[in-house]
PDB file of N, CA and C in Angstrom:
ATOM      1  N   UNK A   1      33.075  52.360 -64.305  1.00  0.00           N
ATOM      2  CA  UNK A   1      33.815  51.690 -63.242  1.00  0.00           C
ATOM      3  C   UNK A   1      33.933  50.197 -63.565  1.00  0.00           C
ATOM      4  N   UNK A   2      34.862  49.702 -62.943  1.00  0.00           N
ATOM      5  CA  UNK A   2      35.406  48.411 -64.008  1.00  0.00           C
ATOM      6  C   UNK A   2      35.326  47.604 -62.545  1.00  0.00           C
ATOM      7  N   UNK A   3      34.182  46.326 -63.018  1.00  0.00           N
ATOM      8  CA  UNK A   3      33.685  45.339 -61.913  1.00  0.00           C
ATOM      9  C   UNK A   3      35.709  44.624 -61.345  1.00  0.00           C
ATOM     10  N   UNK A   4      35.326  44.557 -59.859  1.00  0.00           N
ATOM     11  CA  UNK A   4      36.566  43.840 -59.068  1.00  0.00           C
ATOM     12  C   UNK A   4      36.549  42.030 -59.238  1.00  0.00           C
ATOM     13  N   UNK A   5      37.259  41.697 -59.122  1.00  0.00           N
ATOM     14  CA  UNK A   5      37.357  40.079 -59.470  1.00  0.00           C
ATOM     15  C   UNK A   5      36.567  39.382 -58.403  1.00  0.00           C
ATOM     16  N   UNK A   6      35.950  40.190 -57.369  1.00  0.00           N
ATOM     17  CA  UNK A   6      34.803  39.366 -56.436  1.00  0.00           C
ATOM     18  C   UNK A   6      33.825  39.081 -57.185  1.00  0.00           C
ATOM     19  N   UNK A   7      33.596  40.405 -57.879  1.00  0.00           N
ATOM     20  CA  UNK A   7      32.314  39.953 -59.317  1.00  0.00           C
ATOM     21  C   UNK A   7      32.178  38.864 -59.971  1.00  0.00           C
ATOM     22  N   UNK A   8      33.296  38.349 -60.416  1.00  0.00           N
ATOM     23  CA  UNK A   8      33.111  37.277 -60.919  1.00  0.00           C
ATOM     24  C   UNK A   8      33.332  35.840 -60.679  1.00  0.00           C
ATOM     25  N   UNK A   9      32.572  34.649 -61.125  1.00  0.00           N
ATOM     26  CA  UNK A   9      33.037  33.354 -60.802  1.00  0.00           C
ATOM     27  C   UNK A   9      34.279  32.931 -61.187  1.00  0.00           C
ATOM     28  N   UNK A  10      34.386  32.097 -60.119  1.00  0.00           N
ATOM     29  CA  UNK A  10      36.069  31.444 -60.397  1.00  0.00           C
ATOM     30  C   UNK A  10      35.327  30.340 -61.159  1.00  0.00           C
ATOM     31  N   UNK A  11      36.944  30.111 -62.443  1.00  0.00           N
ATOM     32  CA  UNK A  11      36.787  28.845 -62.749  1.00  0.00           C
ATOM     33  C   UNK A  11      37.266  28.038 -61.914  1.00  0.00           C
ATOM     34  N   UNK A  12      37.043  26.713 -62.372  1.00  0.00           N
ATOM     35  CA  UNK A  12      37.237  25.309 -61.818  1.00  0.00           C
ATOM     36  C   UNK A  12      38.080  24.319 -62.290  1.00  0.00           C
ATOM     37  N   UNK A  13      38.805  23.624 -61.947  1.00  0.00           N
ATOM     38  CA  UNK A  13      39.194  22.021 -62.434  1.00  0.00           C
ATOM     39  C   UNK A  13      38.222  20.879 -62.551  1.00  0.00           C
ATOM     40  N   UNK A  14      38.761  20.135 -63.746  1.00  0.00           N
ATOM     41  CA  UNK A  14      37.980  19.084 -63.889  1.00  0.00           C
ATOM     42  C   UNK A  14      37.579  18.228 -62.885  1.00  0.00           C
ATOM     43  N   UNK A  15      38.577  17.856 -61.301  1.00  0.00           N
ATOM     44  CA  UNK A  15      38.517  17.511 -60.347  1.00  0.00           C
ATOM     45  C   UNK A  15      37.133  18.116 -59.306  1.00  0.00           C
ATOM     46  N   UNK A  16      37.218  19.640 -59.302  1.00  0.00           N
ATOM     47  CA  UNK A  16      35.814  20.309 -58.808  1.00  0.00           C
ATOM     48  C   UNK A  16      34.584  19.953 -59.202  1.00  0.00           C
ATOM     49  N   UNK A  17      34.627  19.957 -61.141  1.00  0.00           N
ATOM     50  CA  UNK A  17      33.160  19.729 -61.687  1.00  0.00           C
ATOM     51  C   UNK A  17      32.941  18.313 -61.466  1.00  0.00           C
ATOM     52  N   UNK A  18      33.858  17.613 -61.180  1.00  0.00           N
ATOM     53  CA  UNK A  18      33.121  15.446 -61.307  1.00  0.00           C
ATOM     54  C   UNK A  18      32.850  15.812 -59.898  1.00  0.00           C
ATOM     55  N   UNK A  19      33.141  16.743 -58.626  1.00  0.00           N
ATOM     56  CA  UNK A  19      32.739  16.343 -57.054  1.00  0.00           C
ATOM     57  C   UNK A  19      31.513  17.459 -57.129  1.00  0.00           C
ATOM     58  N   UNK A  20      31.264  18.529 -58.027  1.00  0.00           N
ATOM     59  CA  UNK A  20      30.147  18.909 -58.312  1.00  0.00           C
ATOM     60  C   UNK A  20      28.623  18.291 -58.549  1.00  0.00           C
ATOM     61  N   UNK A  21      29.387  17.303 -59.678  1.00  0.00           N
ATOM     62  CA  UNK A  21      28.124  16.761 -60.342  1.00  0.00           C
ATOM     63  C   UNK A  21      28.142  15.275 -60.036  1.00  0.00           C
ATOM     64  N   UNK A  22      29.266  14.634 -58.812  1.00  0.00           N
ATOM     65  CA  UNK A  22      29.148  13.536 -58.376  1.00  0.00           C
ATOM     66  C   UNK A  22      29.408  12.839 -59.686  1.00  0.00           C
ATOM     67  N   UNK A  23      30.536  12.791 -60.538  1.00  0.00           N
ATOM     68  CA  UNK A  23      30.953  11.962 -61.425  1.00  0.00           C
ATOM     69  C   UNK A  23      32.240  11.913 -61.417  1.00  0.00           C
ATOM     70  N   UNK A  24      33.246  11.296 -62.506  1.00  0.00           N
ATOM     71  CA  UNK A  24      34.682  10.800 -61.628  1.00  0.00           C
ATOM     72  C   UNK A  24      35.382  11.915 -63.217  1.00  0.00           C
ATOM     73  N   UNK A  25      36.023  12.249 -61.750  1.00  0.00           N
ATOM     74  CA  UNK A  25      37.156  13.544 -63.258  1.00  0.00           C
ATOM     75  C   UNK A  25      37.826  13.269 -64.475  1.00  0.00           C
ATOM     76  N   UNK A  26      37.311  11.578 -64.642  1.00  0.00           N
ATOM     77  CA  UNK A  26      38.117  11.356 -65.939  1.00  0.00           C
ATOM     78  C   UNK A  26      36.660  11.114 -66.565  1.00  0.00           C
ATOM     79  N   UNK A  27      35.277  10.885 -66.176  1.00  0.00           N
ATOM     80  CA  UNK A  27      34.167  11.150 -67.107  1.00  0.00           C
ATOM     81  C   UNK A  27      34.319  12.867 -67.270  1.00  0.00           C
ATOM     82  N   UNK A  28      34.242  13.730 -66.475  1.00  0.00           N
ATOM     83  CA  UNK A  28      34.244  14.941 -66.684  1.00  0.00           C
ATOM     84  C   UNK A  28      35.012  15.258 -68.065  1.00  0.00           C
ATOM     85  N   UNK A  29      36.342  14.587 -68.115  1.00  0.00           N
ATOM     86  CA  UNK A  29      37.462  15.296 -69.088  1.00  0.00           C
ATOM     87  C   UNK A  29      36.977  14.817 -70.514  1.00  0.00           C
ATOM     88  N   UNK A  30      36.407  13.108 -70.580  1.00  0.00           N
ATOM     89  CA  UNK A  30      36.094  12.638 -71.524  1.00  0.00           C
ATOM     90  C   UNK A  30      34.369  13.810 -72.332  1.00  0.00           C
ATOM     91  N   UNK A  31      33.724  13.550 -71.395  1.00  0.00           N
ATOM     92  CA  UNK A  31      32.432  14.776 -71.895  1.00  0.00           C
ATOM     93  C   UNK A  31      32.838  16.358 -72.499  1.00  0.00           C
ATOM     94  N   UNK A  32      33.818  17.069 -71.485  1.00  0.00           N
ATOM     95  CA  UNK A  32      34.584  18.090 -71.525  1.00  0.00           C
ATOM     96  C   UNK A  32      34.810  17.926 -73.559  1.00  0.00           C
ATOM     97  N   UNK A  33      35.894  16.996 -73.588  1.00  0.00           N
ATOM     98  CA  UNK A  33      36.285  16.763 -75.232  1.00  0.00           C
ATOM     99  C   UNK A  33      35.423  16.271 -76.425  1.00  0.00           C
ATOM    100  N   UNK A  34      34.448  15.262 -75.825  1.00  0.00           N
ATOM    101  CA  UNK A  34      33.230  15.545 -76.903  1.00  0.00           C
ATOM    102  C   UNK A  34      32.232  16.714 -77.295  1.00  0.00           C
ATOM    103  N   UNK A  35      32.547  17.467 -76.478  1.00  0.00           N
ATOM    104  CA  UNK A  35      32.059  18.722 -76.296  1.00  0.00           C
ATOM    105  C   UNK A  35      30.350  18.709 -75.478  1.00  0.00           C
ATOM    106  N   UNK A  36      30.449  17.844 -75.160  1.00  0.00           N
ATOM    107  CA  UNK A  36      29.122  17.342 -74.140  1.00  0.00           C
ATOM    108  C   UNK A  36      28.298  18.604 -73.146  1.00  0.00           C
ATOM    109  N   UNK A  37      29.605  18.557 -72.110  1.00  0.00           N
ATOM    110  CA  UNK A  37      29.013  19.608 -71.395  1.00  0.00           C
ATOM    111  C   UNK A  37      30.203  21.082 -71.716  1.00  0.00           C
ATOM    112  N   UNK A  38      29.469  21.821 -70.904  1.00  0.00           N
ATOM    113  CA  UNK A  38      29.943  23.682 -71.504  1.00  0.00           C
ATOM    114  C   UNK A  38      31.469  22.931 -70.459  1.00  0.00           C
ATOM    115  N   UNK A  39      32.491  23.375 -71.363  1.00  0.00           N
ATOM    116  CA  UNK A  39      33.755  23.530 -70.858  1.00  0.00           C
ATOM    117  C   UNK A  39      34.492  24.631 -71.019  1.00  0.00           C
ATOM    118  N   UNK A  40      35.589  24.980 -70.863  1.00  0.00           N
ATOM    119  CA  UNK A  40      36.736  26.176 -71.728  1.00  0.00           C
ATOM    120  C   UNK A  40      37.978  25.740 -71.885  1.00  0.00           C
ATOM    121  N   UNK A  41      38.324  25.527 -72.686  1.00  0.00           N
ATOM    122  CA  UNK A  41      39.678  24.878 -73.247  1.00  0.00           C
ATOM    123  C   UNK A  41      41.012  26.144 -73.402  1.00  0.00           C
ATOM    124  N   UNK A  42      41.630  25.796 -72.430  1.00  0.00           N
ATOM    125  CA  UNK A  42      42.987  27.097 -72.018  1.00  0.00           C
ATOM    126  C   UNK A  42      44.234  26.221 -72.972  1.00  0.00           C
ATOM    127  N   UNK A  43      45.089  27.214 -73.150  1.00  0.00           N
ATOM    128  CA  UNK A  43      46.064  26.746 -74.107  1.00  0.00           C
ATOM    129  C   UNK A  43      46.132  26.330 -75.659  1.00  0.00           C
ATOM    130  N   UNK A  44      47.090  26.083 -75.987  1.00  0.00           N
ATOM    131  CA  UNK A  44      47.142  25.773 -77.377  1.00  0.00           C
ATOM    132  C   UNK A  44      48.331  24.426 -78.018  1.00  0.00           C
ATOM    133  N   UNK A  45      48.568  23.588 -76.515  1.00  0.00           N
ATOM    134  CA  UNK A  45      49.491  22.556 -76.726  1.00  0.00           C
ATOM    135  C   UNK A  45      48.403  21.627 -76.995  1.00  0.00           C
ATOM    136  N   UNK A  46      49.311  19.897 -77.305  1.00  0.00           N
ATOM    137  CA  UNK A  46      48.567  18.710 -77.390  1.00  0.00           C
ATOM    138  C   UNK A  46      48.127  18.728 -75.893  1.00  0.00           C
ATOM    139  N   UNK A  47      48.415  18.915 -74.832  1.00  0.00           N
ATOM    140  CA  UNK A  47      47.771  18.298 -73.859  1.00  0.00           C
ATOM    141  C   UNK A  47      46.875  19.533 -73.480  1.00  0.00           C
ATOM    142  N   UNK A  48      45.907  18.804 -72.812  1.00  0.00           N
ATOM    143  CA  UNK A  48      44.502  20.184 -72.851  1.00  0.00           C
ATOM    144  C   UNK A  48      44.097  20.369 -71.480  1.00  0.00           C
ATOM    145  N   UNK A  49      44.314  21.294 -71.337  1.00  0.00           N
ATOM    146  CA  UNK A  49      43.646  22.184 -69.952  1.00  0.00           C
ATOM    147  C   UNK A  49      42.113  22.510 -70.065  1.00  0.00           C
ATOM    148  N   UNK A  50      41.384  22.132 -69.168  1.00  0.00           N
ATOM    149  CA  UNK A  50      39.692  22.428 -69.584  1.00  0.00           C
ATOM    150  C   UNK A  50      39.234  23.057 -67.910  1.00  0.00           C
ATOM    151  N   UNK A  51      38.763  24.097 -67.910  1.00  0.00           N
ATOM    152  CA  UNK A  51      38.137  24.777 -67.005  1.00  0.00           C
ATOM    153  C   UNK A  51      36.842  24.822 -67.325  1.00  0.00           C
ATOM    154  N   UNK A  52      36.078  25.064 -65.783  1.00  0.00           N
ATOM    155  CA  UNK A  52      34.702  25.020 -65.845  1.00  0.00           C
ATOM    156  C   UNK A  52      34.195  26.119 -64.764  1.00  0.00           C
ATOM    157  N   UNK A  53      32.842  26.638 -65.149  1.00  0.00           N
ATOM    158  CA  UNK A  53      31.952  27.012 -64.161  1.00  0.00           C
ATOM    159  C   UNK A  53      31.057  26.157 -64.135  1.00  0.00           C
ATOM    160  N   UNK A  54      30.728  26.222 -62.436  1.00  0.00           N
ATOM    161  CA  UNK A  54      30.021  25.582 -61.765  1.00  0.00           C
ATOM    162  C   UNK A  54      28.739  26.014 -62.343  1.00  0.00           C
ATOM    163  N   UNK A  55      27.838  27.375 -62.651  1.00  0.00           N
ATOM    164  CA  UNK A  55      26.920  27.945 -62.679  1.00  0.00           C
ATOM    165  C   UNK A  55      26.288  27.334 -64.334  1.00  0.00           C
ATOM    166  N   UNK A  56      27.691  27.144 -64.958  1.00  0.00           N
ATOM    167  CA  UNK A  56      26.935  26.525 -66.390  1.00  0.00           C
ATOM    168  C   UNK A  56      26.711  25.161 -66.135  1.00  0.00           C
ATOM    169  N   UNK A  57      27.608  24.485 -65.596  1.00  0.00           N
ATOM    170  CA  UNK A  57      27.361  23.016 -65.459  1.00  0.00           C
ATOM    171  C   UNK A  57      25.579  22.777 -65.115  1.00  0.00           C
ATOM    172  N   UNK A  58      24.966  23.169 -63.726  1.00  0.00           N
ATOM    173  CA  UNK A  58      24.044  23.749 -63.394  1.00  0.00           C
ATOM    174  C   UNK A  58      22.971  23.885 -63.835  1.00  0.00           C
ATOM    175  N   UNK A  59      23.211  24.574 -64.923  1.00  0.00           N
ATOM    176  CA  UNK A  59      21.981  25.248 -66.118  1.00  0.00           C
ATOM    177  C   UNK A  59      22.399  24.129 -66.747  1.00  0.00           C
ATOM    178  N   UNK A  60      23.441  23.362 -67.367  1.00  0.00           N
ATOM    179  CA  UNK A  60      23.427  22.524 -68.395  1.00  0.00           C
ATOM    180  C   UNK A  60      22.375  21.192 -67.951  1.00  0.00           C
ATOM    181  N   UNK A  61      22.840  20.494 -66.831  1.00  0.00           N
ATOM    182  CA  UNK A  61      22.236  19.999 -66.140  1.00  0.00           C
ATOM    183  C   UNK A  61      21.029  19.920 -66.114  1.00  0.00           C
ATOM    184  N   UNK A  62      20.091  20.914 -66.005  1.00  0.00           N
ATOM    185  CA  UNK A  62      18.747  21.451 -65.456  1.00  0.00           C
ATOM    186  C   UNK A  62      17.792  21.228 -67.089  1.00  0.00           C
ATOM    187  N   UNK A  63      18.638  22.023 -67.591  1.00  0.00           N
ATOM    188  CA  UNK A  63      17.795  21.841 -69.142  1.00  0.00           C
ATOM    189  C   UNK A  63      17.687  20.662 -70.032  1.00  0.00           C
ATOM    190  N   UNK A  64      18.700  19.873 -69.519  1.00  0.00           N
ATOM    191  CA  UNK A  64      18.640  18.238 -70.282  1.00  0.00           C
ATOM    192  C   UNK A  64      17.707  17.647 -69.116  1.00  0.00           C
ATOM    193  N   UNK A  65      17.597  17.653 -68.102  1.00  0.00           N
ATOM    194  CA  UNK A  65      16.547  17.246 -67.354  1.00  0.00           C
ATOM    195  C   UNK A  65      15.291  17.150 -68.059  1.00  0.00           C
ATOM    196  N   UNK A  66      15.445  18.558 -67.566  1.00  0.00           N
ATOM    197  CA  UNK A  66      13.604  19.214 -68.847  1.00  0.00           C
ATOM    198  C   UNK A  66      13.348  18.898 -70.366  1.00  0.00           C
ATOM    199  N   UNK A  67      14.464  18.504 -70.857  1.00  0.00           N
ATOM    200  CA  UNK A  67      14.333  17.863 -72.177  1.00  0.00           C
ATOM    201  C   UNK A  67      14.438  16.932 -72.544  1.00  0.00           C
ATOM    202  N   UNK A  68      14.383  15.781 -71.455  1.00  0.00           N
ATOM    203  CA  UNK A  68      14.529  14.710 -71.713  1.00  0.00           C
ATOM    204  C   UNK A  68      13.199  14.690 -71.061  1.00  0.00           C
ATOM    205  N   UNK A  69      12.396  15.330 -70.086  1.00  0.00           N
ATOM    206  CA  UNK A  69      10.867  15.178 -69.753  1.00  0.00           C
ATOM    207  C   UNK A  69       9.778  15.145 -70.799  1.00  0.00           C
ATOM    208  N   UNK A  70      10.538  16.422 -71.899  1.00  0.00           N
ATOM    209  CA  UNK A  70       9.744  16.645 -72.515  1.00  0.00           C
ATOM    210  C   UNK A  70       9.726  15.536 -73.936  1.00  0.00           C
ATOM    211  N   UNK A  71      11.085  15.071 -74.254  1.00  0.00           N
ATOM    212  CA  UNK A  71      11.337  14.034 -75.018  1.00  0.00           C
ATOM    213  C   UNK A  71      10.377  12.399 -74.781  1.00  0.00           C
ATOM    214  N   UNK A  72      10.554  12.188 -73.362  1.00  0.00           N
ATOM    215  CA  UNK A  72       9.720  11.275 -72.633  1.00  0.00           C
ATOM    216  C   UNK A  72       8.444  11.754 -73.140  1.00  0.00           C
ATOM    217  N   UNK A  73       7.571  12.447 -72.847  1.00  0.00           N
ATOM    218  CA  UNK A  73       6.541  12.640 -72.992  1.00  0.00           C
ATOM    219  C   UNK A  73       5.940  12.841 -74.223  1.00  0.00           C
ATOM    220  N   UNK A  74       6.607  12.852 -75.587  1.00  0.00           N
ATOM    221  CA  UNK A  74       6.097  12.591 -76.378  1.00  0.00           C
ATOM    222  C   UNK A  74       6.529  11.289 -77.043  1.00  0.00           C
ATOM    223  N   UNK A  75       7.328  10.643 -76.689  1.00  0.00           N
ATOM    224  CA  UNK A  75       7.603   9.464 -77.348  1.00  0.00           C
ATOM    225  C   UNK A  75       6.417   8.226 -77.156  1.00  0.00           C
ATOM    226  N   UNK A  76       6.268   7.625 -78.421  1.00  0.00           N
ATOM    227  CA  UNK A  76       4.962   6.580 -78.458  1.00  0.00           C
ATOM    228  C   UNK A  76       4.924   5.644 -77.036  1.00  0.00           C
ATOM    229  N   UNK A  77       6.193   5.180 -76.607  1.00  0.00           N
ATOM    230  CA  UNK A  77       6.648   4.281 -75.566  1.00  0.00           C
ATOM    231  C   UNK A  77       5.701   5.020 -74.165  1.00  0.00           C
ATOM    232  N   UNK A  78       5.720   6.208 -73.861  1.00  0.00           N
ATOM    233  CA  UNK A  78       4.996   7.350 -72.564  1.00  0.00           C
ATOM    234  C   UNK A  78       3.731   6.667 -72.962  1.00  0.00           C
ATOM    235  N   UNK A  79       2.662   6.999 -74.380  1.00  0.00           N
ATOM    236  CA  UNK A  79       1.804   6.119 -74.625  1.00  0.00           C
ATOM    237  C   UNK A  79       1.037   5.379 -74.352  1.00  0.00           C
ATOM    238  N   UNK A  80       2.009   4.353 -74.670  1.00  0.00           N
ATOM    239  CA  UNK A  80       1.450   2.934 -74.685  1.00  0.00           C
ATOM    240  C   UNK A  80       1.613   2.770 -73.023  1.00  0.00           C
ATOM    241  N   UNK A  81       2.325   3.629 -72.150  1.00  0.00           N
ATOM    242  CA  UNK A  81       2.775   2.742 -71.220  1.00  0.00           C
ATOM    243  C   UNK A  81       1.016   2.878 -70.350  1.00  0.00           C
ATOM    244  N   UNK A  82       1.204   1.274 -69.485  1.00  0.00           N
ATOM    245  CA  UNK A  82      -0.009   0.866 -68.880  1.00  0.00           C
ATOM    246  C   UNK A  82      -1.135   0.494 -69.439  1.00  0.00           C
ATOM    247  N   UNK A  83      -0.561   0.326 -70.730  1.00  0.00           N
ATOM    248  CA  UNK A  83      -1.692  -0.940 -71.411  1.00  0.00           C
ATOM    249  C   UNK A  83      -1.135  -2.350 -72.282  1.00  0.00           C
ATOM    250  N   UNK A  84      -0.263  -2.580 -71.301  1.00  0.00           N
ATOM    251  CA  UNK A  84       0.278  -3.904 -71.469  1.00  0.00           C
ATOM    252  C   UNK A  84      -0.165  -4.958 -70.456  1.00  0.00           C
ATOM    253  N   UNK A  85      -0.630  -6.262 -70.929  1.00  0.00           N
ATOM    254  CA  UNK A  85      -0.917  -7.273 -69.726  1.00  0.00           C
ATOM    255  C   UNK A  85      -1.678  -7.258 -68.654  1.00  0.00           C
ATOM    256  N   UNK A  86      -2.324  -6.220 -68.428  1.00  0.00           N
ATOM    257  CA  UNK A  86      -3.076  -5.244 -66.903  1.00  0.00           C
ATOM    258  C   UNK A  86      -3.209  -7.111 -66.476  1.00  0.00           C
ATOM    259  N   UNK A  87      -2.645  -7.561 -65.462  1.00  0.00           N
ATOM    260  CA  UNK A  87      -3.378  -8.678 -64.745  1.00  0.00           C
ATOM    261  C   UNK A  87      -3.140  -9.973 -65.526  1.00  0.00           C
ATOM    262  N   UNK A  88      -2.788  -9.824 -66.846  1.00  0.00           N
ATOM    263  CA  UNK A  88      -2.166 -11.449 -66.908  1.00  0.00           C
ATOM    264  C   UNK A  88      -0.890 -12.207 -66.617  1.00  0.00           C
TER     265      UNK A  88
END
């Protein structure tokens, strides 16, 4: 039996994902083309159509969080921090 289109997520406009992630739809489009965050690129002209799910943005989001915790936490700078100057 072949899932109904309720099953699945709608994509999005670049306009949805910047009021998603509270950023402005022309950072969205610029990230979108560096290939930054998960996009989908529709068509095959010079000008580019980029759709998104919300659900990857999300997860993309979530895991650079956590990897930038974990980046923090080993860098020498995490360290050293609080043994500079204590009181002078």
């Amino acid at each position: 039996m072949e899932p109904t289109a309720d099953k699945f997520e709608h994509f999005v406009d670049a306009a949805k994902a910047a009021e998603f992630l509270s950023l402005s739809r022309k950072h969205i489009l610029r990230l979108s083309l560096l290939g930054v965050i998960p996009a989908h690129l529709l068509g095959t002209g010079t000008r580019k159509t980029w759709r998104y799910l919300l659900s990857e943005l999300r997860a993309y989001v979530l895991a650079q969080g956590t990897a930038e915790v974990a980046k923090n936490a080993n860098s020498p700078q995490t360290k050293l921090r609080g043994t500079r100057n204590r009181g002078r």
